[in-house]
N, C-alpha and C. Protein backbone atom coordinates (compact mmCIF):
# COMPACT_ATOMS: atom_id res chain seq x y z
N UNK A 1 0.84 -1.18 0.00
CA UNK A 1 0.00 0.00 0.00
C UNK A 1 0.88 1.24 0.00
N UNK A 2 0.69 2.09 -1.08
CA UNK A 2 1.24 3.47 -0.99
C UNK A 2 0.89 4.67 -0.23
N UNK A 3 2.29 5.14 0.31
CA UNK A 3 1.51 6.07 1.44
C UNK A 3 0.94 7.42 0.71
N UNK A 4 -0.23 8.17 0.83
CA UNK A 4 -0.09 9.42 -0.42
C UNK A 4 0.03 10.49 0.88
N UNK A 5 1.01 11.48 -0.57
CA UNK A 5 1.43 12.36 -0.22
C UNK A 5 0.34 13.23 0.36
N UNK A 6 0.34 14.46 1.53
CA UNK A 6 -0.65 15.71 1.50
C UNK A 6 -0.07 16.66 0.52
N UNK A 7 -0.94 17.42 0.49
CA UNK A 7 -0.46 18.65 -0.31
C UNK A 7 -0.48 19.94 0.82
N UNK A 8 0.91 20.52 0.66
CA UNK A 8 1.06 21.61 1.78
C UNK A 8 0.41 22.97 1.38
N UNK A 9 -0.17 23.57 2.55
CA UNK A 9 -0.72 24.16 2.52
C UNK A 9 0.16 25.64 3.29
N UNK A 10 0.52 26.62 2.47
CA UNK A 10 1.27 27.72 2.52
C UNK A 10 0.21 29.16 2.74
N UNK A 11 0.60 29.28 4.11
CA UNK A 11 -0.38 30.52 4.89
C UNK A 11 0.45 31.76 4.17
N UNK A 12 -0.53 32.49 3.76
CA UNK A 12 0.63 33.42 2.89
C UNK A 12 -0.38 35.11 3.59
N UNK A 13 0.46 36.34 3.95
CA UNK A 13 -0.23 37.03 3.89
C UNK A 13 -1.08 38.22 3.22
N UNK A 14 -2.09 38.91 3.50
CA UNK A 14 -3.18 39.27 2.70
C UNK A 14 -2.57 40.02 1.48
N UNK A 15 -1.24 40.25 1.07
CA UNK A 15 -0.21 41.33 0.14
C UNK A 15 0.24 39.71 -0.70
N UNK A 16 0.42 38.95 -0.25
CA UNK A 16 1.05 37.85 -0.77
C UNK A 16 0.31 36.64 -1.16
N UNK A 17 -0.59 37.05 -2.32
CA UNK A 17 -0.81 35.68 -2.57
C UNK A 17 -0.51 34.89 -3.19
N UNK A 18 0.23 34.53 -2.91
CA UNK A 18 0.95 33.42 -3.73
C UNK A 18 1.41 33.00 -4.93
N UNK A 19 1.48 34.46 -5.37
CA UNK A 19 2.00 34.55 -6.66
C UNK A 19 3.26 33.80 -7.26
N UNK A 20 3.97 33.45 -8.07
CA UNK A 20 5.31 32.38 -8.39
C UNK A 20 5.97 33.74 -8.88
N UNK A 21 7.21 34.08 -7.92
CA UNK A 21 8.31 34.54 -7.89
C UNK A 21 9.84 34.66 -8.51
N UNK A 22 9.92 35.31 -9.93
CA UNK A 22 10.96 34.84 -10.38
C UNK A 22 12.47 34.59 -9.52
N UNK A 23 12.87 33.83 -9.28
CA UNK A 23 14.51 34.21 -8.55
C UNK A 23 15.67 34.31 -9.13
N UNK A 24 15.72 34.20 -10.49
CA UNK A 24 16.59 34.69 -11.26
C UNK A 24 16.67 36.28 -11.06
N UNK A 25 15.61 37.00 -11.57
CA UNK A 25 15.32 38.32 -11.69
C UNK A 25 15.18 38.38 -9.91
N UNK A 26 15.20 38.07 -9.14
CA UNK A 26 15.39 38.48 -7.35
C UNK A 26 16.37 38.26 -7.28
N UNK A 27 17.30 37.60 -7.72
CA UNK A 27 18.76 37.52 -7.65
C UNK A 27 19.60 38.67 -7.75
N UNK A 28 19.28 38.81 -8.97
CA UNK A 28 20.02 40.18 -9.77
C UNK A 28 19.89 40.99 -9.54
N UNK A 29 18.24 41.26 -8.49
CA UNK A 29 18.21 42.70 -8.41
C UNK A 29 19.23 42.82 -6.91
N UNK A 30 19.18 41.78 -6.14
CA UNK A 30 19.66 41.54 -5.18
C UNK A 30 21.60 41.74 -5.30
N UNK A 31 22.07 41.22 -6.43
CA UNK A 31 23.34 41.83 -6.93
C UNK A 31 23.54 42.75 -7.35
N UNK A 32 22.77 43.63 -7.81
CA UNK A 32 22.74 45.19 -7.98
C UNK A 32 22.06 45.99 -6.76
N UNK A 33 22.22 45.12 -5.34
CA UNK A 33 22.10 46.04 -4.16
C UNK A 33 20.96 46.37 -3.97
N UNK A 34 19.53 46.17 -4.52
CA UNK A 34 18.47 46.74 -4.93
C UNK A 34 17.18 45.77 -4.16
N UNK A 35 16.02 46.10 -3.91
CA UNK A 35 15.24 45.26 -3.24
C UNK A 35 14.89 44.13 -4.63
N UNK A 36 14.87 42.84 -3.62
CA UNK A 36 14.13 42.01 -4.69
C UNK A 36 12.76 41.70 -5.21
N UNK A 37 11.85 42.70 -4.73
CA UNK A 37 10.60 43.02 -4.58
C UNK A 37 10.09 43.35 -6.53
N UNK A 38 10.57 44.97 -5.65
CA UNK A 38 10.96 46.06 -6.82
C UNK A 38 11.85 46.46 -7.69
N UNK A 39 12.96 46.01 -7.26
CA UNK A 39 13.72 46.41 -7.96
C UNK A 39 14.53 48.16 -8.04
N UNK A 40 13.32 48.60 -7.04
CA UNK A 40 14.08 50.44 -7.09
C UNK A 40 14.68 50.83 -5.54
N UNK A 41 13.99 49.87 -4.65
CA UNK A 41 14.32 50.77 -2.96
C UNK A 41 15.97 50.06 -2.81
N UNK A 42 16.54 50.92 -1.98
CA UNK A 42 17.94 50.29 -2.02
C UNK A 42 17.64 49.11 -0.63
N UNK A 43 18.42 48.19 -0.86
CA UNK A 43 18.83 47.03 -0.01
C UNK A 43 19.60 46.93 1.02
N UNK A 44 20.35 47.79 1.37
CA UNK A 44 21.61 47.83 2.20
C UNK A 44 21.37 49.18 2.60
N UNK A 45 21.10 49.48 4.34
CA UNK A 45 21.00 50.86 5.27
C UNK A 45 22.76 50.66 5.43
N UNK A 46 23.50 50.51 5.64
CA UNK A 46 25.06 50.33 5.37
C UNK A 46 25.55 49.02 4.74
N UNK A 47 27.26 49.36 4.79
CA UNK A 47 27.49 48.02 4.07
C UNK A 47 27.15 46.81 4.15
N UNK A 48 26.73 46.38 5.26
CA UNK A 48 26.28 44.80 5.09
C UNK A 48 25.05 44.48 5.84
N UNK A 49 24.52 45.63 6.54
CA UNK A 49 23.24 46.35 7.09
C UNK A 49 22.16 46.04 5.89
N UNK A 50 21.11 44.81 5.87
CA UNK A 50 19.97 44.80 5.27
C UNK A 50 19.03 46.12 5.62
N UNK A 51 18.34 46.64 5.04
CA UNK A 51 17.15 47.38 5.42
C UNK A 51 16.47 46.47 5.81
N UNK A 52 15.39 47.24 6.71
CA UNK A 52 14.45 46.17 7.28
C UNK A 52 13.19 46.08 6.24
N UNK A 53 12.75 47.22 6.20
CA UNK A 53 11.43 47.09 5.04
C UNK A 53 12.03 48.05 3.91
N UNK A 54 11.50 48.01 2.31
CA UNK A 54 12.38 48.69 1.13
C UNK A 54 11.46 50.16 1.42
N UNK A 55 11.96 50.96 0.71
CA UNK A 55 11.35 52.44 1.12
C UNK A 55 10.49 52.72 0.07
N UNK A 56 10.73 51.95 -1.21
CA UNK A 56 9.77 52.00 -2.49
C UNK A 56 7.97 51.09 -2.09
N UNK A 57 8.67 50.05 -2.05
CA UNK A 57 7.32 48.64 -1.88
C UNK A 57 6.91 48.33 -0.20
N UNK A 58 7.81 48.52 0.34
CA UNK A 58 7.43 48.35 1.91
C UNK A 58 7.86 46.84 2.12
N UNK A 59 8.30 46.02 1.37
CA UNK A 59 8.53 44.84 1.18
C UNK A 59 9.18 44.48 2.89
N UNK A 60 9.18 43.31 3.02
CA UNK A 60 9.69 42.95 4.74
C UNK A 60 11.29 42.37 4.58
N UNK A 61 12.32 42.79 5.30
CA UNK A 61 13.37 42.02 4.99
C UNK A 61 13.89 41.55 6.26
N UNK A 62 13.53 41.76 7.59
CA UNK A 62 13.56 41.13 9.09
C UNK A 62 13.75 39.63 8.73
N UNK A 63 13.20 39.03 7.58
CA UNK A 63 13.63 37.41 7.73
C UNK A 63 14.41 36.96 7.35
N UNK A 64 15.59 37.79 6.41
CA UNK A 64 16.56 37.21 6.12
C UNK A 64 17.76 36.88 6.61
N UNK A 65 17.97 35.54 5.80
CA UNK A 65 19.20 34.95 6.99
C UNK A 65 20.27 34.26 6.30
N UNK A 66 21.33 35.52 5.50
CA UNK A 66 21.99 35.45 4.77
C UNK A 66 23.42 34.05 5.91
N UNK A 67 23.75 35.12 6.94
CA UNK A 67 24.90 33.91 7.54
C UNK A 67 25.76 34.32 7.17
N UNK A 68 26.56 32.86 6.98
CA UNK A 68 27.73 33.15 6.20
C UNK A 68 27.86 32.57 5.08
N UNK A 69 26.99 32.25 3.87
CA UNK A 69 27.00 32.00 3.12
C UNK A 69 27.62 33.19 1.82
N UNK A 70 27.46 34.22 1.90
CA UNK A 70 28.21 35.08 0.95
C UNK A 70 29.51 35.58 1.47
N UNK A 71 30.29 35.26 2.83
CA UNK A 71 31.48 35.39 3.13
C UNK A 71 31.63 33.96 2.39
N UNK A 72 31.23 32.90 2.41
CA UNK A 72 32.51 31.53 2.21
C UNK A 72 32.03 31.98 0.46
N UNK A 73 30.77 32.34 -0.08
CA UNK A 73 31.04 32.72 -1.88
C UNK A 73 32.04 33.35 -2.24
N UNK A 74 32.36 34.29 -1.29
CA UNK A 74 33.49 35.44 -1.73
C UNK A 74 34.93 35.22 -1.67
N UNK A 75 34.86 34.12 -0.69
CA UNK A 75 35.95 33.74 -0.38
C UNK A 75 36.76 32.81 -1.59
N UNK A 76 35.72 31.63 -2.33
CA UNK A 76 35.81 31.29 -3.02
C UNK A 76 35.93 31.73 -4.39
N UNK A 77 35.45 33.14 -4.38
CA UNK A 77 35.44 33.39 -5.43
C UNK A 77 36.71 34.20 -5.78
N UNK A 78 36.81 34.86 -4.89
CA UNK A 78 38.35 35.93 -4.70
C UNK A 78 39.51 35.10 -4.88
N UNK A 79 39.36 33.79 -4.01
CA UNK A 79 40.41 33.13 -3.68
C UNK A 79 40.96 32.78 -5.19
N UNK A 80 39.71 31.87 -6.13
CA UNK A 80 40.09 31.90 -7.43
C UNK A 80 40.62 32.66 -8.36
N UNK A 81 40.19 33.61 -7.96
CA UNK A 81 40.93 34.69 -9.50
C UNK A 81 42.64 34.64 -8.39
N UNK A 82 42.52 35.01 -7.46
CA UNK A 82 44.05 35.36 -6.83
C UNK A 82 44.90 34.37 -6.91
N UNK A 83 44.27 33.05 -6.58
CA UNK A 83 45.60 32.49 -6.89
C UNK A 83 45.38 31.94 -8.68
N UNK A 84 44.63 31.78 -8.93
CA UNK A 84 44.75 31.99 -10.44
C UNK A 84 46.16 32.91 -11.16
N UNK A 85 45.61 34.29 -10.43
CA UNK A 85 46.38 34.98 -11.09
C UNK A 85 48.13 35.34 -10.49
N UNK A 86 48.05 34.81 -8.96
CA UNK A 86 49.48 34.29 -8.62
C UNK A 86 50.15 33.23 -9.30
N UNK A 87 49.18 32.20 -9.88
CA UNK A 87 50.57 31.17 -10.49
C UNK A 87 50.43 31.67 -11.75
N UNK A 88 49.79 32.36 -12.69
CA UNK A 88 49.92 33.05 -14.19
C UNK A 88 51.16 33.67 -13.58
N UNK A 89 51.47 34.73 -13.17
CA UNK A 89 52.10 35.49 -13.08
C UNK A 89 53.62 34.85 -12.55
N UNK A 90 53.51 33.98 -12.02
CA UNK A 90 54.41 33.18 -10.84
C UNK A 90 55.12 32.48 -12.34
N UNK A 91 54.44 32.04 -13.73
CA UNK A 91 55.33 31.02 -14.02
C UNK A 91 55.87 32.14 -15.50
N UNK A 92 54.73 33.00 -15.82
CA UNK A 92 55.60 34.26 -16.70
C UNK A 92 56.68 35.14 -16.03
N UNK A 93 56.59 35.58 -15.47
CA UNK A 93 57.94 36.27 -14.54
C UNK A 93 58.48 36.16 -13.37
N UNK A 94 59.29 36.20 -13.31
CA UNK A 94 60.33 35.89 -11.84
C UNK A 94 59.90 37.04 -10.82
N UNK A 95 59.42 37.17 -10.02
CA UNK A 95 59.11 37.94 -8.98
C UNK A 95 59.46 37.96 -7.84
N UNK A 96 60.12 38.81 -6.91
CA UNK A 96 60.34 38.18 -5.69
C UNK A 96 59.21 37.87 -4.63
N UNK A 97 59.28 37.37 -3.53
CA UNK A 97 58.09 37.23 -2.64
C UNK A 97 57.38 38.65 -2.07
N UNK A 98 58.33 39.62 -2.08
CA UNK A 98 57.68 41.04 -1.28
C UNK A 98 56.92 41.52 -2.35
N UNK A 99 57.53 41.13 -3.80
CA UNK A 99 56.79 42.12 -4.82
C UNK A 99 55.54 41.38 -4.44
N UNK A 100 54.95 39.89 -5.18
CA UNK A 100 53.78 39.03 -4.82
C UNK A 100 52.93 39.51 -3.77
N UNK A 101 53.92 39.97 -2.65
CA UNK A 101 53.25 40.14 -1.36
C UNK A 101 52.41 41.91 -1.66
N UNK A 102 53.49 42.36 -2.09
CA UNK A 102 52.84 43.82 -2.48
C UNK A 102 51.51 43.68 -3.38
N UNK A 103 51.54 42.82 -4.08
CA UNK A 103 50.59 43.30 -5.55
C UNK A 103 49.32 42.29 -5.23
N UNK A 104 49.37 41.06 -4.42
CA UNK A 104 48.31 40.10 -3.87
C UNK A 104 47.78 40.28 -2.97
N UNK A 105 48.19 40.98 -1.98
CA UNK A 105 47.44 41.37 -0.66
C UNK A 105 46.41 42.45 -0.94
N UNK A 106 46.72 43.82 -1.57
CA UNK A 106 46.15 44.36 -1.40
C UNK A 106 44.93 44.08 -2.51
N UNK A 107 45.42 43.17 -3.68
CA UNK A 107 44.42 42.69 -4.15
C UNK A 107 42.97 41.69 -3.88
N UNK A 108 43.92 41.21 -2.97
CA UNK A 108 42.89 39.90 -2.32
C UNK A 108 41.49 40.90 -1.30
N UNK A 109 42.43 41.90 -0.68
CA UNK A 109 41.49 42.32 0.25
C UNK A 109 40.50 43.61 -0.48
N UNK A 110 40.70 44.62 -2.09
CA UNK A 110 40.07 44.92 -2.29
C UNK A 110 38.91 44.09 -3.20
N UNK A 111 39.05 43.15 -3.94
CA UNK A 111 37.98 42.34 -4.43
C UNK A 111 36.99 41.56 -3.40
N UNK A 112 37.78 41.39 -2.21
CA UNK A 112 36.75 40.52 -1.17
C UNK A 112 35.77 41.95 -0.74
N UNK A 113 36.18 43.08 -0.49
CA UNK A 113 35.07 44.37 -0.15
C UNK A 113 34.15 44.84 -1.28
N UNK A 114 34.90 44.29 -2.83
CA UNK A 114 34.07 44.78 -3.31
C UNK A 114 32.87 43.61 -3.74
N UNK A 115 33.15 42.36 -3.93
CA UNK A 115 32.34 41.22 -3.72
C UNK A 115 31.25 41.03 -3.00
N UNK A 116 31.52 41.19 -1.51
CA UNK A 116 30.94 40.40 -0.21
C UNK A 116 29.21 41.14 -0.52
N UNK A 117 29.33 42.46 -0.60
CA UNK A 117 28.05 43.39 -0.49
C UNK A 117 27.02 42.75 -1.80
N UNK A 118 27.46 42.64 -2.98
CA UNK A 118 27.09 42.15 -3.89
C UNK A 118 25.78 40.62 -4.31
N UNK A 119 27.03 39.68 -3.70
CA UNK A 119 27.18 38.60 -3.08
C UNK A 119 25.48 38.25 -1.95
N UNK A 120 25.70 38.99 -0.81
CA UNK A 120 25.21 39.01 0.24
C UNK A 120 23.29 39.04 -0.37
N UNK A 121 23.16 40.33 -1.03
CA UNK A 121 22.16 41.00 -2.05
C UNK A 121 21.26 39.92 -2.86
N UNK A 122 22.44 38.83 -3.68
CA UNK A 122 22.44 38.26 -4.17
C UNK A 122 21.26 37.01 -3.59
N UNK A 123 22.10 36.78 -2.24
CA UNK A 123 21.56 35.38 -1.47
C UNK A 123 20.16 35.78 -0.91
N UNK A 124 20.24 37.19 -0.36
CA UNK A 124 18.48 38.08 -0.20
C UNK A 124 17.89 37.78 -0.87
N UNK A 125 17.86 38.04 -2.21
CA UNK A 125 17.53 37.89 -3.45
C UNK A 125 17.22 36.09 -3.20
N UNK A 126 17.40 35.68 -3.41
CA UNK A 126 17.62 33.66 -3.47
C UNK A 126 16.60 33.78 -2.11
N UNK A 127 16.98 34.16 -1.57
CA UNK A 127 15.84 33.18 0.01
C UNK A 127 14.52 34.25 -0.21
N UNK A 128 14.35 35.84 -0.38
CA UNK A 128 12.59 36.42 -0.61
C UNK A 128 12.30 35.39 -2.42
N UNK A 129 13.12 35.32 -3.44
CA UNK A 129 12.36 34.72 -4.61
C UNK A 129 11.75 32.76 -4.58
N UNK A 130 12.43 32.42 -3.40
CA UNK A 130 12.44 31.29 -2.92
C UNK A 130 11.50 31.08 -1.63
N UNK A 131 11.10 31.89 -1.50
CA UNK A 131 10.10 32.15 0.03
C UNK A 131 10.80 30.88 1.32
N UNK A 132 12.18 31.24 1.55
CA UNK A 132 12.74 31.28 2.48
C UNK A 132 13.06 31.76 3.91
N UNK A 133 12.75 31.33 4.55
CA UNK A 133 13.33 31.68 5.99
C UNK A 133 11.88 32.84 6.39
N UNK A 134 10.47 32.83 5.87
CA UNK A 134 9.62 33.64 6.60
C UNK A 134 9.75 34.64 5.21
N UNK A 135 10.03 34.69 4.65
CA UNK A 135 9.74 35.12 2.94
C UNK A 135 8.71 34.94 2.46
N UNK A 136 8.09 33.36 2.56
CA UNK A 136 6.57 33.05 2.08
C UNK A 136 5.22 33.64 2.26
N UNK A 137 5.60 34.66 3.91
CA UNK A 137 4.49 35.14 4.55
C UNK A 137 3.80 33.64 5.85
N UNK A 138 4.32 32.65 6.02
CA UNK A 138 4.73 31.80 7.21
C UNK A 138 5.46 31.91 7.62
N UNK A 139 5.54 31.83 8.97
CA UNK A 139 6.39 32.20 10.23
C UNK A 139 7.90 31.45 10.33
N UNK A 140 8.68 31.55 10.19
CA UNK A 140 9.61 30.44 10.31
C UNK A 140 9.88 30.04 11.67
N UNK A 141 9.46 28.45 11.50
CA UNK A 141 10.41 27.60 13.11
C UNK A 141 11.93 27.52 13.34
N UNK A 142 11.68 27.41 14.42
CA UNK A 142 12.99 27.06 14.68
C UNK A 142 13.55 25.88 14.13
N UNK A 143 15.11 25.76 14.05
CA UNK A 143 15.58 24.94 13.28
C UNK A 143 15.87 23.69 13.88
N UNK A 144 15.63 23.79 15.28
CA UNK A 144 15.66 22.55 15.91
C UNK A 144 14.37 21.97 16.43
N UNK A 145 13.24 22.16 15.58
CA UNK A 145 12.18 21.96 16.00
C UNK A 145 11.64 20.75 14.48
N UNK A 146 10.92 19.44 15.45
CA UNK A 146 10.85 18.21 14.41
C UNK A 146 9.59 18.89 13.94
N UNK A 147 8.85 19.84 13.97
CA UNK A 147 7.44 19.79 13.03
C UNK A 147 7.77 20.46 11.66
């Protein structure tokens, strides 16, 4: 005997009905710093400071729960081009270690500042187009909770 599935039932509120959410286009607007709503209210009250609601749509952003998921993207992503571009460079010219040290450091640390904000926007973007973490207009549980 097969067990059948229910079909879930998503409490959404009276602004939200349940419309299907592109997250491509919430992504992007989310990488261009921008609400993923609208697309016009800015996203970021400082650098890594979400706004709480957008100033255009009123949209809610209290539920997002970026983490550290766009520090370890950035990390990965920086890390690649840098040492990418340490062993290019490492096997075309002879360099000493201070020069490397001069020209990689300060590289590593301005692409990770200019990344992380981006990045961060990005993953906003991914969890409101994904109705994540209290995005849907349901409450989110706790994460150690079996229901």
């Amino acid at each position: 005997m097969q067990a059948q599935s229910m079909p879930i039932e998503w409490k959404t509120r009276p602004g939200d009905a349940g419309e299907k959410r592109d997250v491509v286009k919430a992504m992007k607007r989310g990488l261009y710093c921008r609400c993923p709503n609208c697309g016009e209210g800015r996203l970021f009250r400082a650098f890594l400071k979400p706004v709480d609601h957008c100033a255009n749509c009123n949209a809610d952003y209290t539920h997002q729960r970026a983490d550290d998921l766009p520090a370890y993207l950035s990390i990965v992503l920086v890390g690649h081009i840098v040492v990418g571009g340490f062993m290019m460079t490492d096997t075309v010219w002879t360099l000493s270690n201070w020069t490397h040290l001069a020209i990689w450091t300060p590289l590593t640390v301005l692409l990770a500042m200019a990344t992380i904000q981006p990045i961060k926007g990005g993953v906003i973007g991914l969890q409101w187009g994904a109705r994540m973490h209290g995005f849907g207009g349901q409450e989110p549980k706790p994460e150690d909770s079996l229901d």
